[in-house]
C-alpha atoms as a PDB file:
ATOM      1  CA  UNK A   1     -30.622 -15.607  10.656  1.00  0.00           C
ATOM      2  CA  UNK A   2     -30.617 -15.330   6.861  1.00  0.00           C
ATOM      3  CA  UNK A   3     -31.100 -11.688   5.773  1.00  0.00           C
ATOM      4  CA  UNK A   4     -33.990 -11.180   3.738  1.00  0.00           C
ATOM      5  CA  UNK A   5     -33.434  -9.054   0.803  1.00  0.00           C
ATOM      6  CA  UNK A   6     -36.007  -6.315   1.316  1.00  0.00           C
ATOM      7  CA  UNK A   7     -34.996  -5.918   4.771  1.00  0.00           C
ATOM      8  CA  UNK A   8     -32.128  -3.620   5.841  1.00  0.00           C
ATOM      9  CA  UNK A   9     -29.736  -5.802   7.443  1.00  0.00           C
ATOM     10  CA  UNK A  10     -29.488  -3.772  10.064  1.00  0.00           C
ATOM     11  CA  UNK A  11     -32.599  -4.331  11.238  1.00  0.00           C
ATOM     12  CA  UNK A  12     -31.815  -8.238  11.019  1.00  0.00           C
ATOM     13  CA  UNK A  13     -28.587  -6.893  13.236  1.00  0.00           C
ATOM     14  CA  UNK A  14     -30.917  -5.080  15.844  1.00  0.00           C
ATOM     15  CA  UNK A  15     -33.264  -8.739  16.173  1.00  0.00           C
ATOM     16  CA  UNK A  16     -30.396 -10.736  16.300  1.00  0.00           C
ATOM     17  CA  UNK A  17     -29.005  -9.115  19.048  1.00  0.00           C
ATOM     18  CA  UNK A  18     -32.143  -9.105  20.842  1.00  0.00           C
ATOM     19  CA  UNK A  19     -33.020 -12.260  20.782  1.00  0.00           C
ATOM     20  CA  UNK A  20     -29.346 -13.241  21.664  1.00  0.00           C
ATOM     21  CA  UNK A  21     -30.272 -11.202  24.668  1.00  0.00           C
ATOM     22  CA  UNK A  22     -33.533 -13.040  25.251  1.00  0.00           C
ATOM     23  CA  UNK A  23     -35.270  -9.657  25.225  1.00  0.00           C
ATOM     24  CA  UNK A  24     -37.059 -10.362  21.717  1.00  0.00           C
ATOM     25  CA  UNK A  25     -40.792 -11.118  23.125  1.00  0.00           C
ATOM     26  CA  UNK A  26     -40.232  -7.940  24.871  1.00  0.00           C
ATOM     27  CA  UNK A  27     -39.216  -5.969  22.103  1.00  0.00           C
ATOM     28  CA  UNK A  28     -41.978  -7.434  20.135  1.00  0.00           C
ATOM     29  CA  UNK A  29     -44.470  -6.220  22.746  1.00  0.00           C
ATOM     30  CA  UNK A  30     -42.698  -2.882  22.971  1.00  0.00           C
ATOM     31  CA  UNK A  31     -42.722  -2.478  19.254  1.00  0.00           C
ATOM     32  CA  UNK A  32     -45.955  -2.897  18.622  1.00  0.00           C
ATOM     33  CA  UNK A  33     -47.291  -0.740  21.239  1.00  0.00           C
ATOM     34  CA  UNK A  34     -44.698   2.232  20.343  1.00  0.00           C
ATOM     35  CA  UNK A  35     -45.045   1.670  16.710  1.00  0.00           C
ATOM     36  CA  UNK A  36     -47.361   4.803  15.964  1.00  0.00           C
ATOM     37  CA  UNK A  37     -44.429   6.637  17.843  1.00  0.00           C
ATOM     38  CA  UNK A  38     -41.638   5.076  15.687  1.00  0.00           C
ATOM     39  CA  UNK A  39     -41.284   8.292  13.789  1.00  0.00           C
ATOM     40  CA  UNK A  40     -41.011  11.006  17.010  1.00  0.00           C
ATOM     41  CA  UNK A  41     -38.448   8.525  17.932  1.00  0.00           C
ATOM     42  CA  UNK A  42     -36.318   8.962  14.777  1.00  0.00           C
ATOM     43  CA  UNK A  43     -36.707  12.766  14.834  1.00  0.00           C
ATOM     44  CA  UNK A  44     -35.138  12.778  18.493  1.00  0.00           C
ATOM     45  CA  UNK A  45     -32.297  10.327  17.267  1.00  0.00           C
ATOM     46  CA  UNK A  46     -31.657  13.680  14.859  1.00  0.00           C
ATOM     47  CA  UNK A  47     -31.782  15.541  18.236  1.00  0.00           C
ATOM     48  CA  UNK A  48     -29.444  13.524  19.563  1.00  0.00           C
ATOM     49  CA  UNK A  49     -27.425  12.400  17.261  1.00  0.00           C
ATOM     50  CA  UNK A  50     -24.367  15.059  18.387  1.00  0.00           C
ATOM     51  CA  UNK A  51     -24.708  13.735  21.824  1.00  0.00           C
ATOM     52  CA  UNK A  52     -24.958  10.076  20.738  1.00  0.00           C
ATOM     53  CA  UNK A  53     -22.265  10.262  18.689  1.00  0.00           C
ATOM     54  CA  UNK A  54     -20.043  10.473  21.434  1.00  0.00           C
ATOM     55  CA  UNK A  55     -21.160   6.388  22.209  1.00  0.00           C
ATOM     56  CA  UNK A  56     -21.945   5.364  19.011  1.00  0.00           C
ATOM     57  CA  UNK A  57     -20.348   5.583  15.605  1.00  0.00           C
ATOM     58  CA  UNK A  58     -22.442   8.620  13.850  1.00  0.00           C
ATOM     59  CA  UNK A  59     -22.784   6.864  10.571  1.00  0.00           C
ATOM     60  CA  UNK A  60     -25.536   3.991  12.365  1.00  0.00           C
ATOM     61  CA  UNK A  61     -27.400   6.647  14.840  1.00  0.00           C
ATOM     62  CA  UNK A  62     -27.798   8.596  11.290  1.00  0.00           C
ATOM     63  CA  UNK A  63     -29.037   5.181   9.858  1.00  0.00           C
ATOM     64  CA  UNK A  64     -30.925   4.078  12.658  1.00  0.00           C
ATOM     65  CA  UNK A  65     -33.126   7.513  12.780  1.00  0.00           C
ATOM     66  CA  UNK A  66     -33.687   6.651   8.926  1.00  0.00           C
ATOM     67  CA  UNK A  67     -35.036   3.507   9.549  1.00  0.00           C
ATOM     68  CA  UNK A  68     -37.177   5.154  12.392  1.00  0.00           C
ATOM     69  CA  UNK A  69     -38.466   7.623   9.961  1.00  0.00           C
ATOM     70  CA  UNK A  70     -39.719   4.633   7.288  1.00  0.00           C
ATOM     71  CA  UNK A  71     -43.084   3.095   7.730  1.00  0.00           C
ATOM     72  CA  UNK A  72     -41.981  -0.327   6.653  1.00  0.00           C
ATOM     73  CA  UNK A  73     -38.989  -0.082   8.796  1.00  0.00           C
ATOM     74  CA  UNK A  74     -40.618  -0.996  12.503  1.00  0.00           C
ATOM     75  CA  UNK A  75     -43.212  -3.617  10.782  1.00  0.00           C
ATOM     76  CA  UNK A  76     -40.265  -5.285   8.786  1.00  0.00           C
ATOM     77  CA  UNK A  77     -37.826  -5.592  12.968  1.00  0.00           C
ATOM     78  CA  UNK A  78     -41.575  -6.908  13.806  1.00  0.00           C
ATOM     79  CA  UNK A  79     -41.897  -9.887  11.340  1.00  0.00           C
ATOM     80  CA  UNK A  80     -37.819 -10.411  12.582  1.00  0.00           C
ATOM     81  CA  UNK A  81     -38.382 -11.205  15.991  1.00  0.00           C
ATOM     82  CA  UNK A  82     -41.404 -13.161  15.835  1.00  0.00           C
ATOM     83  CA  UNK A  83     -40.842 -16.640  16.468  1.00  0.00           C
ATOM     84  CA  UNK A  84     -41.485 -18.326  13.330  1.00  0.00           C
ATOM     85  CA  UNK A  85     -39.214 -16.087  11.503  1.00  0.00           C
ATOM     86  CA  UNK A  86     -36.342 -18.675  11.716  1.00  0.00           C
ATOM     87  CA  UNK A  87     -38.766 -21.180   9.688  1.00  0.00           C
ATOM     88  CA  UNK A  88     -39.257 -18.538   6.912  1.00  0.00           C
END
């Protein structure tokens, strides 16, 4: 998948993993049903983040709740998991 330069690239990292997964369709569905709740979701990853840390590396749960909190952020993992994004 070729990174497109406004996107973050790890939001190309998050697709890419999904769809190596197979769970992209899914994700897409899940997406753009939560999508109004995208930015409750990155205020809880602030919550969390403490607890979290203890899995994950701190510096991408901090990132990750950033990209929650931007409005471009969930349309942008969207447009990466459709399909057709491979032809673009």
């Amino acid at each position: 998948m070729t990174h497109s330069p406004n996107r973050d690239p790890l939001l190309d990292q998050i697709a890419a993993a999904l769809k190596q997964r197979g769970l992209g369709t899914a994700a897409l569905a899940l997406l753009e049903v939560g999508q109004p709740l995208a930015f409750i979701g990155g205020q809880l990853l602030w919550l969390a983040q403490p607890a979290l840390a203890l899995l994950w590396p701190k510096v991408q749960v901090r990132h990750l709740a950033q990209l929650m909190e931007d409005p471009t952020a969930v349309p942008q993992l969207m447009n990466a998991l459709t399909p057709d994004e491979a032809m673009r």
